[in-house]
C-alpha atoms as a PDB file:
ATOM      1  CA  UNK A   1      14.707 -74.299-114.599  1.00  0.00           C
ATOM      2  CA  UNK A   2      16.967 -72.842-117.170  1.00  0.00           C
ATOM      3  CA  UNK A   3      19.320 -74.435-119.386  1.00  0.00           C
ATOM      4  CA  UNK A   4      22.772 -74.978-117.715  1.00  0.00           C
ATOM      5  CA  UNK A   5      20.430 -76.735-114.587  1.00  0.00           C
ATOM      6  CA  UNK A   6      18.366 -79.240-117.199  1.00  0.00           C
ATOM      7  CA  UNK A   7      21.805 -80.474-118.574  1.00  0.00           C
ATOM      8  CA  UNK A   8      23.087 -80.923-114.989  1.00  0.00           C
ATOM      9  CA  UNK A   9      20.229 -82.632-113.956  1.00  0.00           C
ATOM     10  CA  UNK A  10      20.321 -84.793-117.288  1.00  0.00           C
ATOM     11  CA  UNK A  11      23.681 -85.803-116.750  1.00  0.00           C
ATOM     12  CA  UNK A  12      22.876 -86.508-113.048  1.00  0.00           C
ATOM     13  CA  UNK A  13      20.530 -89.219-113.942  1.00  0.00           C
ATOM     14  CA  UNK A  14      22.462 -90.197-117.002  1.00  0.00           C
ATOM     15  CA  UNK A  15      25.127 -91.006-114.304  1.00  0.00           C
ATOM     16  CA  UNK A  16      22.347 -93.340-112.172  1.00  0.00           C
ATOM     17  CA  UNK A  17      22.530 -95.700-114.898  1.00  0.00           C
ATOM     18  CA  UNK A  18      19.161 -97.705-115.023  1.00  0.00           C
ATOM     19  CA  UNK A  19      16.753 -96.731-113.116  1.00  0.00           C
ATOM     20  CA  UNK A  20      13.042 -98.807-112.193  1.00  0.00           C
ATOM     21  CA  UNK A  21       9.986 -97.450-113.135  1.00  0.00           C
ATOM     22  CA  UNK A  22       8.510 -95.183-110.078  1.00  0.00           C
ATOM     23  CA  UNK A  23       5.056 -96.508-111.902  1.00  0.00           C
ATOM     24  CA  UNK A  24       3.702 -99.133-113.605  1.00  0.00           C
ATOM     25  CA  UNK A  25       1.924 -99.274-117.627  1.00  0.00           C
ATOM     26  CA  UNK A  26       2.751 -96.866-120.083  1.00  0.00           C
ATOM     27  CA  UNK A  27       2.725 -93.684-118.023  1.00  0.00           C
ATOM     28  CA  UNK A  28       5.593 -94.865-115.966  1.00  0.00           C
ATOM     29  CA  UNK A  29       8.567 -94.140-118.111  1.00  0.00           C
ATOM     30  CA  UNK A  30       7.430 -90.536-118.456  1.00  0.00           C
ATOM     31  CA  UNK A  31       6.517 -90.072-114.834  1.00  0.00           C
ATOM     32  CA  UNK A  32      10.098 -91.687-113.516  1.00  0.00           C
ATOM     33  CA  UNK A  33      11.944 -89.243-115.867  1.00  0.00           C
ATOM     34  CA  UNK A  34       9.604 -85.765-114.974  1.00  0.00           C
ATOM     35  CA  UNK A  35      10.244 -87.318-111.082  1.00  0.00           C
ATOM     36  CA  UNK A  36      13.619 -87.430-111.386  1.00  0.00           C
ATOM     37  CA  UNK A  37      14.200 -83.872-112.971  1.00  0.00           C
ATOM     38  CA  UNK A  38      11.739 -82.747-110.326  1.00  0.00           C
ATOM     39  CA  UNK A  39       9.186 -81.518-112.309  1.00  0.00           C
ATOM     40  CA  UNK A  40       5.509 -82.079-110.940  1.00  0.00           C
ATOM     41  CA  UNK A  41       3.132 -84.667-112.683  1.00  0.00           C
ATOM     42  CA  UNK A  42       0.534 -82.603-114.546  1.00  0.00           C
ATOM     43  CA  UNK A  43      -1.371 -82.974-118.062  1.00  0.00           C
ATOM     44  CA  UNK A  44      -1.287 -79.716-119.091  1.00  0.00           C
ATOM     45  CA  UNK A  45      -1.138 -79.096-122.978  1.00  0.00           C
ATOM     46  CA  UNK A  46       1.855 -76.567-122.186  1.00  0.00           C
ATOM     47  CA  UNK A  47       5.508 -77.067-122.073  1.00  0.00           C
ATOM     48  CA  UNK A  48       6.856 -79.218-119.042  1.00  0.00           C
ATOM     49  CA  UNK A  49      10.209 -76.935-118.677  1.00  0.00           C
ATOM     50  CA  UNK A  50      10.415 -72.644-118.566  1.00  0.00           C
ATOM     51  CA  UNK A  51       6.956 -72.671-121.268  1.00  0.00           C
ATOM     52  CA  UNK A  52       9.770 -73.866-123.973  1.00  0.00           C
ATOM     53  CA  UNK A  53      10.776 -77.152-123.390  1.00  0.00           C
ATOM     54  CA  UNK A  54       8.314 -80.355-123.655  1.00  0.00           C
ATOM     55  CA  UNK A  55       9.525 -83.418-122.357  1.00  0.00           C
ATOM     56  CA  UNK A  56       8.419 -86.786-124.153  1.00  0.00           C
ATOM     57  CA  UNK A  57       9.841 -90.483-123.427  1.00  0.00           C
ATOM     58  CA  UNK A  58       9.912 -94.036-125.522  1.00  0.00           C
ATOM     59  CA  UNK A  59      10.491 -97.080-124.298  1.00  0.00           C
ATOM     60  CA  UNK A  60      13.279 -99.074-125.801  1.00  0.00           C
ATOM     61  CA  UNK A  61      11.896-101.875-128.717  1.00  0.00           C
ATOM     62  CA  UNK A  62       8.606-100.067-128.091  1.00  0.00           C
END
């Protein structure tokens, strides 16, 4: 994935508005957001996107 497709898929899901956790605890913000940029779960100590770009995810008043 390069750069111009991770900002269209950002704003994509930007556009969703809120959208439920695909899984439950503390993975399942993470996993929802890798899901819906259609990246596949893994726990790699790499970069998620292209080797360069590492995703990471908070949950609000966490």
């Amino acid at each position: 994935m390069n750069l111009k497709e991770l900002e269209s898929k950002l704003r994509e899901i930007k556009n969703k508005g809120f959208v439920s956790s695909l899984r439950s605890g503390s993975t399942g913000i993470g996993y929802t957001f890798e899901s819906l940029l259609g990246i596949s779960e893994n726990n790699l100590p790499i970069p998620d996107i292209g080797g360069r770009i590492e995703l990471k995810t908070i949950r609000k008043d966490s």
